[in-house]
C-alpha atoms as a PDB file:
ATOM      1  CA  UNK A   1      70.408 155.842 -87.176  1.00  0.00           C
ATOM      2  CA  UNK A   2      69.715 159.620 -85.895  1.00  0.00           C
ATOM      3  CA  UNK A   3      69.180 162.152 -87.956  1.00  0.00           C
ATOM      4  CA  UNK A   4      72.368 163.627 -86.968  1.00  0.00           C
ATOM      5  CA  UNK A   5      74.829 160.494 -87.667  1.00  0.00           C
ATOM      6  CA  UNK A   6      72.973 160.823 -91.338  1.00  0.00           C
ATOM      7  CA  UNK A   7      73.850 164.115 -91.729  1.00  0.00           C
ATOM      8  CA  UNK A   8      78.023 163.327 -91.342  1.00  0.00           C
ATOM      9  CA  UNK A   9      80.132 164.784 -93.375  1.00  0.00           C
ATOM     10  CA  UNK A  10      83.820 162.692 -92.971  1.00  0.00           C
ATOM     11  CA  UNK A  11      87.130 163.946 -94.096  1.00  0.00           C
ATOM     12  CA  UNK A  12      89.260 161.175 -94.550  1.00  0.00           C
ATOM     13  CA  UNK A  13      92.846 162.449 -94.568  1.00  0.00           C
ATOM     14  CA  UNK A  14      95.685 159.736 -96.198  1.00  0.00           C
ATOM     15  CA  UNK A  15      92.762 156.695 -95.639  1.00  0.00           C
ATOM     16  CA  UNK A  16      94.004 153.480 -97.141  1.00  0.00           C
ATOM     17  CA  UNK A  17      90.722 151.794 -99.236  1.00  0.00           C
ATOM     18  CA  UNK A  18      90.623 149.363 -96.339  1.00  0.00           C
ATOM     19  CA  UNK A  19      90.012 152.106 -93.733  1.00  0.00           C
ATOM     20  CA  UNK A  20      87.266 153.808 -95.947  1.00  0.00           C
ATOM     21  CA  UNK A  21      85.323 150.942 -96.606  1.00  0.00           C
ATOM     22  CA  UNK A  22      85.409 150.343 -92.768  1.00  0.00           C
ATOM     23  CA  UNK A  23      83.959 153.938 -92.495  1.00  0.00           C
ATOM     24  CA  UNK A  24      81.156 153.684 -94.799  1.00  0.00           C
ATOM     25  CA  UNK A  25      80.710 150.212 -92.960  1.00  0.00           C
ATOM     26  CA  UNK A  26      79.832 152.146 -89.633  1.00  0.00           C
ATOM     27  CA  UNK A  27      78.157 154.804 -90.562  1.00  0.00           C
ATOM     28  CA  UNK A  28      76.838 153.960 -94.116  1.00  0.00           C
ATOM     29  CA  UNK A  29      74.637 157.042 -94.131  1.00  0.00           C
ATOM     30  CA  UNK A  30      77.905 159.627 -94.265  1.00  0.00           C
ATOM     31  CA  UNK A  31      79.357 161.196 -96.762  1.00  0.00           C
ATOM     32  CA  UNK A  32      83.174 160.481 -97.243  1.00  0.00           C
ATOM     33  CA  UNK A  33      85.538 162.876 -98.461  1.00  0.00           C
ATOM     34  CA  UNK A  34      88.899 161.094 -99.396  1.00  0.00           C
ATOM     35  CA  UNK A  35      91.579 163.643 -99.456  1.00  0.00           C
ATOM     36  CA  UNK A  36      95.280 163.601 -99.535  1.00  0.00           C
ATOM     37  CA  UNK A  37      97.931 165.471 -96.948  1.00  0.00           C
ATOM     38  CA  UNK A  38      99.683 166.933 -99.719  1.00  0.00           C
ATOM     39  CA  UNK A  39      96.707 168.511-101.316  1.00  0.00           C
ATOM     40  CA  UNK A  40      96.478 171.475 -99.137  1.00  0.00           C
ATOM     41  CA  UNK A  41      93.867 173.291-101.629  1.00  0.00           C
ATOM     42  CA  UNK A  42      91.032 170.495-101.008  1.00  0.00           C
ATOM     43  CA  UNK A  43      92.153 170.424 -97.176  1.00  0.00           C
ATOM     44  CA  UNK A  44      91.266 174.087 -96.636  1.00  0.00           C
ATOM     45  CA  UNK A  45      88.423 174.821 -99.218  1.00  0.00           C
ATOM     46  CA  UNK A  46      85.951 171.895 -98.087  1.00  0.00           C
ATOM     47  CA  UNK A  47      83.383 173.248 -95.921  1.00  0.00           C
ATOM     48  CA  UNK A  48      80.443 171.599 -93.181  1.00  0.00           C
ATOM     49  CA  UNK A  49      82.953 168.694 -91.871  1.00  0.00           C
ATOM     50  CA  UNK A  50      81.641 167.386 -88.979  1.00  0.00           C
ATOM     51  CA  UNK A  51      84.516 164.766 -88.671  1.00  0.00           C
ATOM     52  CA  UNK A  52      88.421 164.593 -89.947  1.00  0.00           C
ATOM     53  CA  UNK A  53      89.855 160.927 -89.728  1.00  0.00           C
ATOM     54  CA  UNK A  54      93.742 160.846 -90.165  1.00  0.00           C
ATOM     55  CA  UNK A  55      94.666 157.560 -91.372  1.00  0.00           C
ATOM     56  CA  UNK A  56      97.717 155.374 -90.820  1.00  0.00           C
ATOM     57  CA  UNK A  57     100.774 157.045 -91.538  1.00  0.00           C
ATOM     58  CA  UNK A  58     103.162 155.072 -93.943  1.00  0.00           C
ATOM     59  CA  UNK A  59     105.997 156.214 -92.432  1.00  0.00           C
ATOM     60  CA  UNK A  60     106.545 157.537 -88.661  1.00  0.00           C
ATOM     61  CA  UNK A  61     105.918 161.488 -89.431  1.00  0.00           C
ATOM     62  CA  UNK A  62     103.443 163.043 -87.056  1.00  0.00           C
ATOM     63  CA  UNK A  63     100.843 164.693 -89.039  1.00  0.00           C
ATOM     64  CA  UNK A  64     102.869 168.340 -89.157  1.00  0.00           C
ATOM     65  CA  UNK A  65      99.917 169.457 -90.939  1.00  0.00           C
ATOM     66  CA  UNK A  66      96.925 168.814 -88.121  1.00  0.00           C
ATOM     67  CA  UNK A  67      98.094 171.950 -85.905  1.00  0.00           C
ATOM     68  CA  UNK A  68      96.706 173.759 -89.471  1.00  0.00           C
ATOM     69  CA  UNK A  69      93.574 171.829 -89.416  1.00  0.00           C
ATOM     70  CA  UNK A  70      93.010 172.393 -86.404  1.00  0.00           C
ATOM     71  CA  UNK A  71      93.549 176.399 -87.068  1.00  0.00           C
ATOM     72  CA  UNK A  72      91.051 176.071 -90.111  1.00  0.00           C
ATOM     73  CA  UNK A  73      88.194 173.918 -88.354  1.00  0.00           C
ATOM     74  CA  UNK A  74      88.700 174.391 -84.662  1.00  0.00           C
ATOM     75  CA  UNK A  75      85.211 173.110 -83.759  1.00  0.00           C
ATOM     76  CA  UNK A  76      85.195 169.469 -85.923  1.00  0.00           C
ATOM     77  CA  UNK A  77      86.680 166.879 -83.915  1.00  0.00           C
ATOM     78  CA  UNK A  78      89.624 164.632 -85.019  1.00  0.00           C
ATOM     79  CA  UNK A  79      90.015 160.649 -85.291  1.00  0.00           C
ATOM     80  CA  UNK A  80      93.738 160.134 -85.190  1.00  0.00           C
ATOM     81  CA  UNK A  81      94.035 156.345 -86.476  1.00  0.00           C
ATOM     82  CA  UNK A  82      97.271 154.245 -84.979  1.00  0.00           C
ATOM     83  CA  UNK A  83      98.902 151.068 -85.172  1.00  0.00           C
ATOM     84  CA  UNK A  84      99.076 149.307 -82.011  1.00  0.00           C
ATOM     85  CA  UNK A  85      98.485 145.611 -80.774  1.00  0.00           C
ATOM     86  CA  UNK A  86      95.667 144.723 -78.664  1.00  0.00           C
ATOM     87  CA  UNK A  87      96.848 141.772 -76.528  1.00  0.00           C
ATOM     88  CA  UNK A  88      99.730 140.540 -75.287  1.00  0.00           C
ATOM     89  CA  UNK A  89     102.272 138.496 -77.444  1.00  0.00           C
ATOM     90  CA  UNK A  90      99.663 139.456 -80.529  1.00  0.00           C
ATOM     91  CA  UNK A  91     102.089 139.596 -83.713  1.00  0.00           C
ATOM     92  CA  UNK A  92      99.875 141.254 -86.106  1.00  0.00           C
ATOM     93  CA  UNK A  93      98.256 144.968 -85.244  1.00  0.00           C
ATOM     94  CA  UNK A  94      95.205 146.601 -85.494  1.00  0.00           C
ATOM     95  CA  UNK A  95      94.051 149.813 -86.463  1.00  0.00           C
ATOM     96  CA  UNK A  96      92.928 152.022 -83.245  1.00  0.00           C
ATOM     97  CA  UNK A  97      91.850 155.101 -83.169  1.00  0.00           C
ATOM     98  CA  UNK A  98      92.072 158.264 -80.257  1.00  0.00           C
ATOM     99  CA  UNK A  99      89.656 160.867 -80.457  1.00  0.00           C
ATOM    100  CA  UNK A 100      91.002 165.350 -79.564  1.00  0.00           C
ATOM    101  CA  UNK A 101      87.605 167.116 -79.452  1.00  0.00           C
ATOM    102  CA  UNK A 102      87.246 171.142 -79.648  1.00  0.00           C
ATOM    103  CA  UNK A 103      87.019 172.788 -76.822  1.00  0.00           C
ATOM    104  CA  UNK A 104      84.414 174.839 -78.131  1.00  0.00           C
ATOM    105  CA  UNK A 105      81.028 173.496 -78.127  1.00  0.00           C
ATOM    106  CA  UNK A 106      80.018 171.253 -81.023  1.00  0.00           C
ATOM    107  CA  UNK A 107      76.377 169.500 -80.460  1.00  0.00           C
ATOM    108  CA  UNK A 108      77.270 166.218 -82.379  1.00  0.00           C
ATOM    109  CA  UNK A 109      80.620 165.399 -80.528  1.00  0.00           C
ATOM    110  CA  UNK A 110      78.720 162.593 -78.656  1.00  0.00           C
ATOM    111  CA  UNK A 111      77.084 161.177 -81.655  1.00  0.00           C
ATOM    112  CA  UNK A 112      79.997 161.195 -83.741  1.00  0.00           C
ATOM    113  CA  UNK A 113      82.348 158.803 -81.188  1.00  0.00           C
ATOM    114  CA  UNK A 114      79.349 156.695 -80.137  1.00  0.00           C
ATOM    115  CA  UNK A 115      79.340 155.718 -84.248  1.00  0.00           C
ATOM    116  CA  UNK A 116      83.114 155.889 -84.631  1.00  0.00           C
ATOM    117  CA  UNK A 117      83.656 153.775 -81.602  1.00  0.00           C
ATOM    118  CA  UNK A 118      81.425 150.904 -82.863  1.00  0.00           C
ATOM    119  CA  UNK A 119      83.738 150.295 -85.669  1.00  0.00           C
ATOM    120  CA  UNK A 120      86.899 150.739 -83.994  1.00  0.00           C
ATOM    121  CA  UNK A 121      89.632 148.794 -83.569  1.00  0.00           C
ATOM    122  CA  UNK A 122      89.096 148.283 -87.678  1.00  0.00           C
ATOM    123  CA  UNK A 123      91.089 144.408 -88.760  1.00  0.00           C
ATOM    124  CA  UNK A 124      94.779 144.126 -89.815  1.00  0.00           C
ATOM    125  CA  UNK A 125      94.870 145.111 -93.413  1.00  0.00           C
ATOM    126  CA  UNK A 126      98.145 145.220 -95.801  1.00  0.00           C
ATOM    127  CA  UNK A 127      98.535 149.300 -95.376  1.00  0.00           C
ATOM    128  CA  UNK A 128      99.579 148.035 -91.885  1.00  0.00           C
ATOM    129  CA  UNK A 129     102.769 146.486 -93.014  1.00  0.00           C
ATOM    130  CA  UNK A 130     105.977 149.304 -92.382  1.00  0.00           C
ATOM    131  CA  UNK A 131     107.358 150.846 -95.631  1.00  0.00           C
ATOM    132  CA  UNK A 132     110.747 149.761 -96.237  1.00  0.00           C
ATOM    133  CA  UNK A 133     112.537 153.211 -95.026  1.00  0.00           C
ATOM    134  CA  UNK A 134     110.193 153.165 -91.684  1.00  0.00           C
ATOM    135  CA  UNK A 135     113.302 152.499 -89.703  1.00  0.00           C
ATOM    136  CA  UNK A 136     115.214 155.306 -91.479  1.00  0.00           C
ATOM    137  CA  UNK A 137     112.786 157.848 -91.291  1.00  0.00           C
ATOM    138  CA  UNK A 138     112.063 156.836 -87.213  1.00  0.00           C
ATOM    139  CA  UNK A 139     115.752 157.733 -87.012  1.00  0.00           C
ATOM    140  CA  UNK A 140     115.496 160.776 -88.780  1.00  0.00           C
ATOM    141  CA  UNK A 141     113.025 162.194 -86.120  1.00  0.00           C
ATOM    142  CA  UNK A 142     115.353 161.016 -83.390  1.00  0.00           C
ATOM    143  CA  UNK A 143     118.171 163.001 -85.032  1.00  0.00           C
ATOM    144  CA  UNK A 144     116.279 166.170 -85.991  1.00  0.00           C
ATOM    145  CA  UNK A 145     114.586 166.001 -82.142  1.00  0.00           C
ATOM    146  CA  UNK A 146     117.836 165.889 -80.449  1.00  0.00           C
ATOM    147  CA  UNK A 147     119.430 168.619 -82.491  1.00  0.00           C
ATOM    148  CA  UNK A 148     116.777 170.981 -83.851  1.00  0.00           C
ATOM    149  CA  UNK A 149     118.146 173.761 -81.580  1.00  0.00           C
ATOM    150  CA  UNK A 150     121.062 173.801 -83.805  1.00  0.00           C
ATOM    151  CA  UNK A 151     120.892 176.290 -86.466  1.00  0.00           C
ATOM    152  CA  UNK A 152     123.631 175.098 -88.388  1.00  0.00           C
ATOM    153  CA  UNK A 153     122.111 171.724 -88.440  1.00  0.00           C
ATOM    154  CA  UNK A 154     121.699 170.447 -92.175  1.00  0.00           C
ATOM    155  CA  UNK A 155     120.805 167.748 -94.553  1.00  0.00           C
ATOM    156  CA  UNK A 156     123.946 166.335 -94.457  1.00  0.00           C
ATOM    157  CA  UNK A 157     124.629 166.308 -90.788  1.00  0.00           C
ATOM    158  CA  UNK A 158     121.247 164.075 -90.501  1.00  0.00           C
ATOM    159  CA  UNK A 159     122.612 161.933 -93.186  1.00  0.00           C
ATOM    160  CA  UNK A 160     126.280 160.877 -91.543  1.00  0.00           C
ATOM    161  CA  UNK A 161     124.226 160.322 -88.135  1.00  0.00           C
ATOM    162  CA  UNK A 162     122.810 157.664 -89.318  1.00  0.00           C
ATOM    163  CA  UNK A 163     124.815 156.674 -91.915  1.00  0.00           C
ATOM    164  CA  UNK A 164     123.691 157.314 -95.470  1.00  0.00           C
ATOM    165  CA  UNK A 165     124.448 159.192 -98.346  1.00  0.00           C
ATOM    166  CA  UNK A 166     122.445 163.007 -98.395  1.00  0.00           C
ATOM    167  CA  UNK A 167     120.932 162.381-102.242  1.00  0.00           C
ATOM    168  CA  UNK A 168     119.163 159.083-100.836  1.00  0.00           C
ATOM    169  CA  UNK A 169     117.913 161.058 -97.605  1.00  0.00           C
ATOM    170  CA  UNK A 170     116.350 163.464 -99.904  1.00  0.00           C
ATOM    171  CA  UNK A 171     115.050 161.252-102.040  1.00  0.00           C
ATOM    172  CA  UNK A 172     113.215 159.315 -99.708  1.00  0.00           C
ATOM    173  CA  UNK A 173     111.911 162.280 -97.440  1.00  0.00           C
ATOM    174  CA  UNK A 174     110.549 164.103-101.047  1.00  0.00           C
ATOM    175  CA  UNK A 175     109.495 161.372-102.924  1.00  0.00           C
ATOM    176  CA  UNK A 176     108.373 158.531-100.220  1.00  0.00           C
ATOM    177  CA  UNK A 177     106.991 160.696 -97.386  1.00  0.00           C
ATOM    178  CA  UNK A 178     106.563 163.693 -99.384  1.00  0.00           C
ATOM    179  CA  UNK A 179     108.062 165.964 -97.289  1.00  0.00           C
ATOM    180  CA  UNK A 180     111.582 168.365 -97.931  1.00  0.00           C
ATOM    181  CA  UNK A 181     113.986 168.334 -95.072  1.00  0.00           C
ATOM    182  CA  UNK A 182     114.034 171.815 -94.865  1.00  0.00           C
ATOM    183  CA  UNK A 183     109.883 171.507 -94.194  1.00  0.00           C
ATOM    184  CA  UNK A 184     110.370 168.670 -91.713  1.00  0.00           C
ATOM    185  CA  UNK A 185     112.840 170.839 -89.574  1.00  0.00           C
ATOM    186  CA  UNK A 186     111.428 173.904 -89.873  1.00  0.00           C
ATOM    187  CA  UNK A 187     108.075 172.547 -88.187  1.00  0.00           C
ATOM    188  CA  UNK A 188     109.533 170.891 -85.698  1.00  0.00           C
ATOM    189  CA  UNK A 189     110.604 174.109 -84.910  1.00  0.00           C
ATOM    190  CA  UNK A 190     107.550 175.761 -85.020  1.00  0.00           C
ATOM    191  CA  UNK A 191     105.838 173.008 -82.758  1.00  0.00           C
ATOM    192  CA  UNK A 192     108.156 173.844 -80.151  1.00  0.00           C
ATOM    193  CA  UNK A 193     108.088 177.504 -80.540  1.00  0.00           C
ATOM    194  CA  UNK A 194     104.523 177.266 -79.995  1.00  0.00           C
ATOM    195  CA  UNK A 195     105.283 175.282 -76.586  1.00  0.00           C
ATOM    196  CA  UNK A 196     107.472 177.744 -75.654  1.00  0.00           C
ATOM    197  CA  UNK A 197     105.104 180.737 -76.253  1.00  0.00           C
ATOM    198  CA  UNK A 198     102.806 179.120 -74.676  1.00  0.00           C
ATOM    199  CA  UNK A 199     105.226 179.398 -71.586  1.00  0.00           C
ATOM    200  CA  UNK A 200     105.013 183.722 -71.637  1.00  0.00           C
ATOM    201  CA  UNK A 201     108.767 183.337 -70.345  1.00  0.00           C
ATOM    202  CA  UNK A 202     110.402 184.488 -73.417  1.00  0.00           C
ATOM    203  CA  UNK A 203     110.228 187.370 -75.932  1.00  0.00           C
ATOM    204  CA  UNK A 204     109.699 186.121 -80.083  1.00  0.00           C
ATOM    205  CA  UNK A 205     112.838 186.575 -80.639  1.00  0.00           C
ATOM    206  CA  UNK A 206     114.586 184.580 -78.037  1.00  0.00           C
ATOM    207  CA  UNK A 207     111.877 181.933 -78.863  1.00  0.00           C
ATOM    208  CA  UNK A 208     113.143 181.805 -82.358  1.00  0.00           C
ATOM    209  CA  UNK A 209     116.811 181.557 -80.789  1.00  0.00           C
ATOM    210  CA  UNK A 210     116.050 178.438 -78.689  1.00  0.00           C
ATOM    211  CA  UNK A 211     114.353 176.562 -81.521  1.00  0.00           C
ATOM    212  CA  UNK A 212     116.716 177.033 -84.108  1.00  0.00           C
ATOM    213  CA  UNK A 213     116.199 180.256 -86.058  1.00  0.00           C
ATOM    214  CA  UNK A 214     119.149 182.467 -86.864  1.00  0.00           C
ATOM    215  CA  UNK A 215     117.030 185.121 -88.232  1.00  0.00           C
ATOM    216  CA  UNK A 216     114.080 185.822 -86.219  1.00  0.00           C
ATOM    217  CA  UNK A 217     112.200 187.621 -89.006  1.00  0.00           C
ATOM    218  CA  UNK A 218     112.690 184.136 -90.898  1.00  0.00           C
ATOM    219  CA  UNK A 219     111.321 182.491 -87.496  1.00  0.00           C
ATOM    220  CA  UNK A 220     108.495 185.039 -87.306  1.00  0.00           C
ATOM    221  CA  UNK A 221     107.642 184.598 -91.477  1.00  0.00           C
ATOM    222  CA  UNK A 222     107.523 181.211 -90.700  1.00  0.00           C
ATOM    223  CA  UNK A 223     105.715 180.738 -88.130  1.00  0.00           C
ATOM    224  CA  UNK A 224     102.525 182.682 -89.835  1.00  0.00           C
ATOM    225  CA  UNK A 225     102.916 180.572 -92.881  1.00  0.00           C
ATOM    226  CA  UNK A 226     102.698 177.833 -90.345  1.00  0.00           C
ATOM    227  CA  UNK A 227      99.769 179.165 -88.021  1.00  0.00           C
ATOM    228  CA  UNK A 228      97.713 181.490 -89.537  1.00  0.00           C
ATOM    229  CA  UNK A 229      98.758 184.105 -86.932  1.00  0.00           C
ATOM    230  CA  UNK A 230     102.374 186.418 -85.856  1.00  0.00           C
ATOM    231  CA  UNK A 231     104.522 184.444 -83.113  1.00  0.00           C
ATOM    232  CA  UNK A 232     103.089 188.068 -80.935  1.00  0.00           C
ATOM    233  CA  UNK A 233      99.756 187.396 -81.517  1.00  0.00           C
ATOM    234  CA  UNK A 234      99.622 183.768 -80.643  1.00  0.00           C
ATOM    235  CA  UNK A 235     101.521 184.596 -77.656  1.00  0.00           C
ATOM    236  CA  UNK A 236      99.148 187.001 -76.648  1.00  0.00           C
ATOM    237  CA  UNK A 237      96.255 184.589 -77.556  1.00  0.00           C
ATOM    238  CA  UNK A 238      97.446 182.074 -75.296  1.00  0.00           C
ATOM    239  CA  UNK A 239      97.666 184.745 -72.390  1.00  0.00           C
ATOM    240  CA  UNK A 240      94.335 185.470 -72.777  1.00  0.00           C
ATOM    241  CA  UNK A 241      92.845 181.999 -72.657  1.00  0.00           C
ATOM    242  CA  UNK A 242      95.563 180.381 -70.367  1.00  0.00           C
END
């Protein structure tokens, strides 16, 4: 083992025990930092990571918080972990993993996936097996991605779509997934009001318009809480670069 794969330093973002003992498996010289997505304190104050893994999601959620990670270490590179089959007519799944590197220079990138790969794709394990709400929550996102442009759209307009009641929604978004409705939607939004910036074809404020937001000083609040930076300023950051 180099000198550099011994001097790792992994965050390990929602990792089920299964997927960190497969880590410390590969590179046994690392240092492993289990944290949890909800713990936003320990995401932001942990300094000299030289890799983030992002483990199996329970539920079908995109990680809403790795556009922030990537904002707060925009060099370390990022291990996205999956479900997915490997051959055909295969009835259990493995974990697999897909790699987004910085595009500013980082000297161990290549060390870091040569050790990664050789572990990869990690066994079936029981985290594998799809919470009981999966299915509801998958429909969720299909609801909330063909209507987020609404800004009436509400808690209980998701609910009848699918059908069920607007107190069981809630419950399982905040206490299953850990997640409000209110926070779901509004970075969905975001997301695509960054896409849409990214575009230069529209002021803020009809950005906020097309995504959603009523009040574009709620849009613009939001979208710093979100990013780190004002819906201008990333706008004009992505001129610059683009």
């Amino acid at each position: 083992m180099t000198n550099t794969e011994a001097a790792l330093h992994i965050m390990a973002v929602d990792c089920c025990e299964h997927t960190l003992t497969a880590l410390r498996g590969g590179v046994p010289e690392a240092h492993l930092i289990p944290v949890h997505s909800a713990d936003r304190e320990r995401l932001s104050g942990t300094d000299a990571i030289n890799l983030i893994v992002i483990g199996i999601a329970q539920y079908p959620v995109r990680r809403l918080y790795l556009s922030e990670l990537r904002r707060i270490y925009p060099q370390t590179p990022v291990l996205i972990l999956r479900r997915e089959t490997i051959y055909p007519g295969d009835v259990g799944e493995y974990i697999r993993g897909e790699f987004i590197l910085s595009d500013q220079s980082n000297n161990n990138d290549q060390e870091i996936v040569h050790a990664l790969r050789q572990i990869l794709p990690i066994a079936a394990c029981p985290h594998l097996h799809k919470e009981r709400n999966y299915d509801t929550l998958r429909e969720v996102l299909r609801v909330l991605a063909e209507k987020y442009t609404d800004p009436g759209l509400d808690l209980d307009q998701v609910a009848r779509e699918l059908p069920i009641s607007p107190k069981r929604l809630s419950r399982i978004l905040n206490q299953e997934v850990g997640v409000s409705f209110r926070q779901l939607l509004r970075d969905m939004r975001i997301e695509e009001a960054k896409r849409i910036l990214t575009s230069r074809q529209f002021s803020v404020k009809e950005v906020a318009a097309r995504v959603g937001f009523s009040d574009s000083h709620y849009f613009s609040r939001s979208f710093r809480e979100s990013t780190g930076l004002k819906a201008v300023d990333y706008q004009a950051r992505t001129a610059l670069f683009g």
